[in-house]
C-alpha atoms as a PDB file:
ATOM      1  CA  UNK A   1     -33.631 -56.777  49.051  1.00  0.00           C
ATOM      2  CA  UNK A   2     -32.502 -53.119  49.545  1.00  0.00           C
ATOM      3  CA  UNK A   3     -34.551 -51.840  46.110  1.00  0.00           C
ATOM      4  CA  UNK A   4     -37.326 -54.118  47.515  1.00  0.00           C
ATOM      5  CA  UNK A   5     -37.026 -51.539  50.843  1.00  0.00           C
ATOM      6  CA  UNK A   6     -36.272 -48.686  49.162  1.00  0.00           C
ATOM      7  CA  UNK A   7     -39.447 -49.006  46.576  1.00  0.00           C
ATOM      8  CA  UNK A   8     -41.905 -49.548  49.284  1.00  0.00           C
ATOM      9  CA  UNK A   9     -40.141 -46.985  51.617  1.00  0.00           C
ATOM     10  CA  UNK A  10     -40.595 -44.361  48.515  1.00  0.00           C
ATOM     11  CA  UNK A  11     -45.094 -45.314  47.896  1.00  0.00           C
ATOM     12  CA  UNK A  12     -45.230 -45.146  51.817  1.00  0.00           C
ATOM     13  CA  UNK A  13     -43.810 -41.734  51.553  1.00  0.00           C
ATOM     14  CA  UNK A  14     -45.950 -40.798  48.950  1.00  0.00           C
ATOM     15  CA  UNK A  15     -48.577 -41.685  50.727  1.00  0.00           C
ATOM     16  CA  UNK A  16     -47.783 -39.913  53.963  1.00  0.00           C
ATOM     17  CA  UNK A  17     -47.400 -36.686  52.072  1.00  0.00           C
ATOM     18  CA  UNK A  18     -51.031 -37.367  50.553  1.00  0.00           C
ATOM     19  CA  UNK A  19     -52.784 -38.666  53.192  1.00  0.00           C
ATOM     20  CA  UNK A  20     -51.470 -35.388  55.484  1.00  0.00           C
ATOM     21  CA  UNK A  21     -51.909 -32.762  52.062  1.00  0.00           C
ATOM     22  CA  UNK A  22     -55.910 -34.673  52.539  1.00  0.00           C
ATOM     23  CA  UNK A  23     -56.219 -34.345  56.399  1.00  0.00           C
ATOM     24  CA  UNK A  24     -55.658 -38.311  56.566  1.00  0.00           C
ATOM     25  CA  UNK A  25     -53.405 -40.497  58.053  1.00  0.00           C
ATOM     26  CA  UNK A  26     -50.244 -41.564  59.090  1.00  0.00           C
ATOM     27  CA  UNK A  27     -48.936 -44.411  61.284  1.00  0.00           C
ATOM     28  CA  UNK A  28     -45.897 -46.316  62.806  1.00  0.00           C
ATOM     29  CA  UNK A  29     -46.750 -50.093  62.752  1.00  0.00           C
ATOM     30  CA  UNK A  30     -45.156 -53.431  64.331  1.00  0.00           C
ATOM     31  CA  UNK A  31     -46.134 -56.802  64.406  1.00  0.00           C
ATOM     32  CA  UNK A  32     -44.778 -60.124  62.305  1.00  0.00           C
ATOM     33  CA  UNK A  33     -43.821 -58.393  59.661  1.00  0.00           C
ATOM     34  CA  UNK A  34     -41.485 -56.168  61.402  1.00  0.00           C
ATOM     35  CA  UNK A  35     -41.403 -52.773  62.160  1.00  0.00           C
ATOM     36  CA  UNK A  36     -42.602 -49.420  60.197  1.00  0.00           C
ATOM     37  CA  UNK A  37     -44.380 -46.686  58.466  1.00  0.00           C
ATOM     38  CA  UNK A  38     -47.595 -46.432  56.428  1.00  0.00           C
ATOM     39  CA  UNK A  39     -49.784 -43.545  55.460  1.00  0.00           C
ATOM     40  CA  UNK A  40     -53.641 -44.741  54.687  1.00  0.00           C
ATOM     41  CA  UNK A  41     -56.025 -42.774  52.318  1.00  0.00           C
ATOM     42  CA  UNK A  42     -60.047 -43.043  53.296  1.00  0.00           C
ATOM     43  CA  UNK A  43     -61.646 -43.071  49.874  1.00  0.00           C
ATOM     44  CA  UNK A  44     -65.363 -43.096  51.652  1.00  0.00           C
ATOM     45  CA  UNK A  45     -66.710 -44.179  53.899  1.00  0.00           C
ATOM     46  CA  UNK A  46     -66.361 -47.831  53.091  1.00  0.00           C
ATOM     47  CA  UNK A  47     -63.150 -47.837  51.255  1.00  0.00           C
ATOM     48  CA  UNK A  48     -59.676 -46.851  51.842  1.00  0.00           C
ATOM     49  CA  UNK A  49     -55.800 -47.566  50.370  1.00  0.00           C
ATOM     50  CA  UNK A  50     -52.849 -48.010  52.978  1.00  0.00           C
ATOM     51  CA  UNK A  51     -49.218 -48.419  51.935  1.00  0.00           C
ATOM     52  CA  UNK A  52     -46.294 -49.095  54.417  1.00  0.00           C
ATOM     53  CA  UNK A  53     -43.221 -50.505  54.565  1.00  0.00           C
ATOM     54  CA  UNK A  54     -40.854 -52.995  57.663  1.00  0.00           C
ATOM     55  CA  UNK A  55     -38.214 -54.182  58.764  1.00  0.00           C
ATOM     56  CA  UNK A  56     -36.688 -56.687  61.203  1.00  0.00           C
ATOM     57  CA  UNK A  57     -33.862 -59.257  60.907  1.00  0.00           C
ATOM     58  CA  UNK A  58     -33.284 -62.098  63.968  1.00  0.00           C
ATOM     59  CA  UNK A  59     -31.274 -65.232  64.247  1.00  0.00           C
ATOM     60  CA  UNK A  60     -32.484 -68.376  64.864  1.00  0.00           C
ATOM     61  CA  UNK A  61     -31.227 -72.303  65.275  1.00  0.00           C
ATOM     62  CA  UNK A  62     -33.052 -75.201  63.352  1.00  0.00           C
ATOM     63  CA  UNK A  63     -32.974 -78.754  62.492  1.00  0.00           C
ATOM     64  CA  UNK A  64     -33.277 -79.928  59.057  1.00  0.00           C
ATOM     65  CA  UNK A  65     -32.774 -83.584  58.826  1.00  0.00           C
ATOM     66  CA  UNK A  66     -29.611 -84.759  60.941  1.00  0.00           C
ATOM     67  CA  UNK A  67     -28.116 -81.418  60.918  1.00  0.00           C
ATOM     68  CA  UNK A  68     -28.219 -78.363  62.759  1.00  0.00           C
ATOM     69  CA  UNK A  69     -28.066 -74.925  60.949  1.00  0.00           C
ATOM     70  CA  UNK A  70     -27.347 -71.317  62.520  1.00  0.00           C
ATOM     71  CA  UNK A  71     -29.880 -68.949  60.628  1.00  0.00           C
ATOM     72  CA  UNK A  72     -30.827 -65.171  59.839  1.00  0.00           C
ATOM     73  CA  UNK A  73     -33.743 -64.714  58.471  1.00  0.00           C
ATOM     74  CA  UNK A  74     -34.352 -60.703  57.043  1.00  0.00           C
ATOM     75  CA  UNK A  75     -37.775 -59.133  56.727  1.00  0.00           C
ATOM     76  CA  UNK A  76     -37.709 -56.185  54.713  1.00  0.00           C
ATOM     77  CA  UNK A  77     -40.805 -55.597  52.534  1.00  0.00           C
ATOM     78  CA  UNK A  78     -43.474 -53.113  51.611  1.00  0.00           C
ATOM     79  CA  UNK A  79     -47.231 -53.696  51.537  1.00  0.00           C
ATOM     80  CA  UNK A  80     -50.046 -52.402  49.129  1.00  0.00           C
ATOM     81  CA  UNK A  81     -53.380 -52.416  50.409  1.00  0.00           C
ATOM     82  CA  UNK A  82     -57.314 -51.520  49.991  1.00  0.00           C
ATOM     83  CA  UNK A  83     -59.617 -51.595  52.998  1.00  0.00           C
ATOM     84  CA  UNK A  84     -63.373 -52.255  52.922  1.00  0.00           C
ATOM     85  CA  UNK A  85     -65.147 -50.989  55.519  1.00  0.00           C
ATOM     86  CA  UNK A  86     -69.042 -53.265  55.485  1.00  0.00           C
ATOM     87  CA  UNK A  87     -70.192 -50.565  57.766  1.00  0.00           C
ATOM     88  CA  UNK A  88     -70.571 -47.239  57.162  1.00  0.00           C
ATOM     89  CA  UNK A  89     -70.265 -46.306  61.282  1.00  0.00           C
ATOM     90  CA  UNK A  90     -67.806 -49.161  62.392  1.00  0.00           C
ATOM     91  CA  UNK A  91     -64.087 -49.174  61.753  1.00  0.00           C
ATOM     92  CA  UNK A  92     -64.189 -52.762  61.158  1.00  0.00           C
ATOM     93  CA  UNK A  93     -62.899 -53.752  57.898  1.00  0.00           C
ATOM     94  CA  UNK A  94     -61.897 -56.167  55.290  1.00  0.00           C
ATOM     95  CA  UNK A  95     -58.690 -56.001  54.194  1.00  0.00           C
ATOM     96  CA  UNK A  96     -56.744 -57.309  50.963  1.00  0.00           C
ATOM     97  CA  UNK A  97     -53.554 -56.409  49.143  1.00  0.00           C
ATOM     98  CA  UNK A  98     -49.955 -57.460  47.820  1.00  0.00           C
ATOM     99  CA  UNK A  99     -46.769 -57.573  49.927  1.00  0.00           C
ATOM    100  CA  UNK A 100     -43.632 -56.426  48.043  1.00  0.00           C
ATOM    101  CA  UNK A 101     -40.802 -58.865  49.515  1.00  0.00           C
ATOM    102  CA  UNK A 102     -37.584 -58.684  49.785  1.00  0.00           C
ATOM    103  CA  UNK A 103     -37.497 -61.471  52.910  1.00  0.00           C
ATOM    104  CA  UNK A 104     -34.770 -63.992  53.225  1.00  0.00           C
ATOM    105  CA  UNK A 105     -33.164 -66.548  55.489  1.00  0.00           C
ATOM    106  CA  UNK A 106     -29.706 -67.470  55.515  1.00  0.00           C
ATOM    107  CA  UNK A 107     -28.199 -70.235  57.375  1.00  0.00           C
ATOM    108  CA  UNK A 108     -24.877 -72.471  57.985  1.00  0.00           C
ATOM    109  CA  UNK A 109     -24.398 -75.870  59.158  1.00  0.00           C
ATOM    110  CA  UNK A 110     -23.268 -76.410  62.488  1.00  0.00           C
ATOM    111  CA  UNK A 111     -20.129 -79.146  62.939  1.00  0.00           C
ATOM    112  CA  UNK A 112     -22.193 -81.816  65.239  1.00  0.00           C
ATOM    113  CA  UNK A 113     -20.580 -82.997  68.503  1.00  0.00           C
ATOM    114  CA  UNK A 114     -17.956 -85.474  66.467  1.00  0.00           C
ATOM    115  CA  UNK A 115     -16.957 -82.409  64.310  1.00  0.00           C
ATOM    116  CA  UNK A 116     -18.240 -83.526  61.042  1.00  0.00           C
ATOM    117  CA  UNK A 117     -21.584 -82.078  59.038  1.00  0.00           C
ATOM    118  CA  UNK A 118     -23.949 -84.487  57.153  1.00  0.00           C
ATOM    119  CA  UNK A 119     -24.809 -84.443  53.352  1.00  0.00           C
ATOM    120  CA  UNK A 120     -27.238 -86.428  52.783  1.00  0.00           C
ATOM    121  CA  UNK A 121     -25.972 -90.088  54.090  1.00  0.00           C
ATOM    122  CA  UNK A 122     -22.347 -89.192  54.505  1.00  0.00           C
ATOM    123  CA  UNK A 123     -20.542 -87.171  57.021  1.00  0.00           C
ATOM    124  CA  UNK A 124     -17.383 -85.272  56.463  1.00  0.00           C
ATOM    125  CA  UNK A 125     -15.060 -83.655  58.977  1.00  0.00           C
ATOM    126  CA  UNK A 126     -15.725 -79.886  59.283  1.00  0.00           C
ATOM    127  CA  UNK A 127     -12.041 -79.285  57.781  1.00  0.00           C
ATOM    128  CA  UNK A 128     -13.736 -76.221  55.909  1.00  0.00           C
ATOM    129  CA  UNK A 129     -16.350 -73.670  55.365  1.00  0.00           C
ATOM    130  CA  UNK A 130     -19.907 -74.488  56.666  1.00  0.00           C
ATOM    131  CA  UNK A 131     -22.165 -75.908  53.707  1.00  0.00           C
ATOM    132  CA  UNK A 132     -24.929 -73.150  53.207  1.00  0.00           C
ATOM    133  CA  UNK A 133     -28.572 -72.395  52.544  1.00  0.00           C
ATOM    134  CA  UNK A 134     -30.928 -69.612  51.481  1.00  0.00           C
ATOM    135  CA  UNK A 135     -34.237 -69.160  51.462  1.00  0.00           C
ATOM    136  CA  UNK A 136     -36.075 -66.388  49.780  1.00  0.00           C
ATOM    137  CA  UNK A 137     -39.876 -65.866  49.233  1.00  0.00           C
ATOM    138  CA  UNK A 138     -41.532 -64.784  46.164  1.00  0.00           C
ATOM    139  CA  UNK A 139     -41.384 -60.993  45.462  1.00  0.00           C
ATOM    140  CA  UNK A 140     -44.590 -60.162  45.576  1.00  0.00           C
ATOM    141  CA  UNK A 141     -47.159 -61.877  48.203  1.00  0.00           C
ATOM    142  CA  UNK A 142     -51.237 -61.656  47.665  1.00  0.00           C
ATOM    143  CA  UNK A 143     -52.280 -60.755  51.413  1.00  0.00           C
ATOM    144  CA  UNK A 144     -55.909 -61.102  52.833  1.00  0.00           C
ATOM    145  CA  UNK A 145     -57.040 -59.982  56.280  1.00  0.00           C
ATOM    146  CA  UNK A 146     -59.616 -58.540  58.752  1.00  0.00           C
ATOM    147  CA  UNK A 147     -58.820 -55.309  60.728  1.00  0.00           C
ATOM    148  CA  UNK A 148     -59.813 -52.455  63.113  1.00  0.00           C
ATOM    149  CA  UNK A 149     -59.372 -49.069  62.358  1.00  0.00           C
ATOM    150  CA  UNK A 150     -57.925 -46.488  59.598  1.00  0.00           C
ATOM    151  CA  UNK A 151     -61.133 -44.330  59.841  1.00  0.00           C
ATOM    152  CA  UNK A 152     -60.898 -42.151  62.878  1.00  0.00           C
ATOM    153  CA  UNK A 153     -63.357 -39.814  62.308  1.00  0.00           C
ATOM    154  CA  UNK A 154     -61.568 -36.893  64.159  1.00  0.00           C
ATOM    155  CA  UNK A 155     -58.154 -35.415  64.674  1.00  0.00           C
ATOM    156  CA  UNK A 156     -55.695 -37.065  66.753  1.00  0.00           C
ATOM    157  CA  UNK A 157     -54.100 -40.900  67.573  1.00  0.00           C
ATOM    158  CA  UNK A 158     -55.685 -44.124  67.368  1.00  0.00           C
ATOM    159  CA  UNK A 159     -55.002 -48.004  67.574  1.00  0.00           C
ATOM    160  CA  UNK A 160     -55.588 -49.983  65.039  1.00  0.00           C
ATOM    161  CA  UNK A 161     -55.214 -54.049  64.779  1.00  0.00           C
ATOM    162  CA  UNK A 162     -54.559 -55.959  61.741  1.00  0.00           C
ATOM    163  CA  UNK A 163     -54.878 -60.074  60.928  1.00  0.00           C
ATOM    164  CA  UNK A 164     -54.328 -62.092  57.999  1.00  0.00           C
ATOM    165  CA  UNK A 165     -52.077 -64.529  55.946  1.00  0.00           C
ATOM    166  CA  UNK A 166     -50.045 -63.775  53.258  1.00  0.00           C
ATOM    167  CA  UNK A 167     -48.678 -66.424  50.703  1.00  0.00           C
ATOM    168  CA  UNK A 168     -45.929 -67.587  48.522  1.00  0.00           C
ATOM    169  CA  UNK A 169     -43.939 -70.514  48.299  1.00  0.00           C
ATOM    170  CA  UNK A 170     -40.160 -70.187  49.650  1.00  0.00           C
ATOM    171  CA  UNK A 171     -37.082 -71.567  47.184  1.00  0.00           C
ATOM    172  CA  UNK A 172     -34.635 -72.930  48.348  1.00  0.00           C
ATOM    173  CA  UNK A 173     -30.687 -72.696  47.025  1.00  0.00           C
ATOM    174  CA  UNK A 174     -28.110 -74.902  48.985  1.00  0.00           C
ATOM    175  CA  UNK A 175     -24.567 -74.502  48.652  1.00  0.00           C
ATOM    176  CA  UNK A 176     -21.786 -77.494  49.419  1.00  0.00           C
ATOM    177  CA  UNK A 177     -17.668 -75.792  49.372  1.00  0.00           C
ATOM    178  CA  UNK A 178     -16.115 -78.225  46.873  1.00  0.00           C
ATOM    179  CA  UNK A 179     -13.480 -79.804  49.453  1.00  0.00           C
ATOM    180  CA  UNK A 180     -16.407 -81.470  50.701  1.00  0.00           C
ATOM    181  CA  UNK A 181     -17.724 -82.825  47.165  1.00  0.00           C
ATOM    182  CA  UNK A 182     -14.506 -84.609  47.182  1.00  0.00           C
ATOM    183  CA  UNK A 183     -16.290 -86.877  49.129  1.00  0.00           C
ATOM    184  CA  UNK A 184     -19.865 -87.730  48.755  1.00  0.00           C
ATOM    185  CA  UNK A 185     -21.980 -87.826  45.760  1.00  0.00           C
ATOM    186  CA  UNK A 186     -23.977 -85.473  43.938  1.00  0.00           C
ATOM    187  CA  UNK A 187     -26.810 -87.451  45.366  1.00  0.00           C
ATOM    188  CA  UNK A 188     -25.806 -87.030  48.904  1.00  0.00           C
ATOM    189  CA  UNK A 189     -25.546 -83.135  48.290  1.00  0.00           C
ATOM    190  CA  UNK A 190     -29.509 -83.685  46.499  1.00  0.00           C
ATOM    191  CA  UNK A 191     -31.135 -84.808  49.457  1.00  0.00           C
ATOM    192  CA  UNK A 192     -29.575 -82.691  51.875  1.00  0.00           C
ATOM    193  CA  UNK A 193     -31.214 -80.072  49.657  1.00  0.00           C
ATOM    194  CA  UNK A 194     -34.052 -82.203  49.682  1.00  0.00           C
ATOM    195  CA  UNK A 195     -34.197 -82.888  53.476  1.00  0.00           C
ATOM    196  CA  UNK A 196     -33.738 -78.299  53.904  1.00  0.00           C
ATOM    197  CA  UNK A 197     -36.663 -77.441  51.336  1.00  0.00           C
ATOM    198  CA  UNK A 198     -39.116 -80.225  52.744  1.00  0.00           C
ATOM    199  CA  UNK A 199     -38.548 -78.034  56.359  1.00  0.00           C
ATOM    200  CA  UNK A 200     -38.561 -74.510  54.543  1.00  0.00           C
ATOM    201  CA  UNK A 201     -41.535 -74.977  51.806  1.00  0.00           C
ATOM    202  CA  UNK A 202     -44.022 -75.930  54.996  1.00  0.00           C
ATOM    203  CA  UNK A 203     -44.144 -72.497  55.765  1.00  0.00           C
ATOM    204  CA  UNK A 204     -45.844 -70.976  52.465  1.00  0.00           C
ATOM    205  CA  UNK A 205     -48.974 -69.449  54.779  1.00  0.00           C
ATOM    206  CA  UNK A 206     -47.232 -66.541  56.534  1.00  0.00           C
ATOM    207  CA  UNK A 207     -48.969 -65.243  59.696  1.00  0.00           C
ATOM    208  CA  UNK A 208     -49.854 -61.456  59.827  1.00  0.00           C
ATOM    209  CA  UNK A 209     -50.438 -59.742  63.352  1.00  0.00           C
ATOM    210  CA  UNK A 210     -49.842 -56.144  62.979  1.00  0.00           C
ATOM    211  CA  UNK A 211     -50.453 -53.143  65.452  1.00  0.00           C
ATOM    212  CA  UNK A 212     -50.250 -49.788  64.849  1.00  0.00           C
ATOM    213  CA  UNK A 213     -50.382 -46.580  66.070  1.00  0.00           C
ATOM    214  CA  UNK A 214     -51.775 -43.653  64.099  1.00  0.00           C
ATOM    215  CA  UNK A 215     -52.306 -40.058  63.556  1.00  0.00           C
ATOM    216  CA  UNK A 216     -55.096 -38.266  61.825  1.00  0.00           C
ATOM    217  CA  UNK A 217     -54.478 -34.479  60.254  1.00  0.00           C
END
């Protein structure tokens, strides 16, 4: 995850330094992806390049099955992008790329109000650690989008708005401690893993709303 960041930290950077050495752009971003910095190069005026790089992490509850898991999920990924502009005098643009990912989501069982967890059709007092998950997306992303702005035609700061979906299919690893495979069957521990990727793989269309705030050299 942390080469991931580092990576797309180091092309944003490259970019900046361009973009400023060209009199072009630079920008602090936020959105669903997190929060960052990008440098964009116009190439014309109907196509530019864009490169930044976010962050965020958050916890979250969620049910999976019978059971309740504390989670973390991590964003922490780059983005590659060209911009298509249809319209020579309009800012309005088309937008595709690749996101470089290095997103995650951790989480632990919760005991439920008895004190036990439940593996697939068993339960088992929580006499140990928490049976685990992890979730981690694919490490690269193809991203495609609609936007406003990156070609300010003068000096100074400007908004721009960015929306699209990016996609890749989560996998799912689930972990059992073995004092609890004393007790139910390799099956159990199967469709508790089951039960975890059924809730996980749903959400392989990943919402992009980005805003950003920009200066022009």
């Amino acid at each position: 995850m942390y080469r991931v960041a580092r990576v797309a930290a180091g092309v944003t950077a490259l970019v900046c330094a361009a973009g400023a050495a060209h009199g072009q752009e630079v920008y602090v971003t936020g959105g669903t992806l997190g929060a960052g910095l990008g440098g964009a190069l116009n190439l014309g005026p109907h196509f530019g390049v864009r490169a930044d790089a976010e962050g965020l992490g958050f916890s979250h509850d969620f049910t999976a099955g019978d059971n309740r898991y504390s989670g973390h999920l991590t964003l922490a990924q780059g983005g590659l992008y060209m911009d298509v502009f249809p319209f020579a005098s309009s800012a309005f643009r088309f937008t595709g790329g690749a996101i470089i990912n290095g997103d995650t989501l951790t989480a632990a069982a919760l005991p439920n109000a008895d004190g036990n967890y439940k593996i697939g059709n068993d339960f088992v007092p929580a006499v140990g650690g928490a049976p685990t998950a992890k979730a981690t997306m694919p490490r690269v992303m193809p991203y495609f989008g609609v936007g406003y702005g990156h070609k300010k035609p003068v000096r100074g700061f400007g908004v721009t708005f960015d929306l699209g979906v990016a996609y890749g299919k989560p996998h799912v690893d689930y972990s059992v401690p073995g004092i609890y495979q004393l007790f139910v069957s390799q099956q159990d521990i199967a469709d508790e893993e089951h039960d975890l990727t059924s809730k996980i793989e749903k959400y392989h269309w990943y919402p992009v709303v980005q805003v950003a705030l920009t200066y022009r050299f």
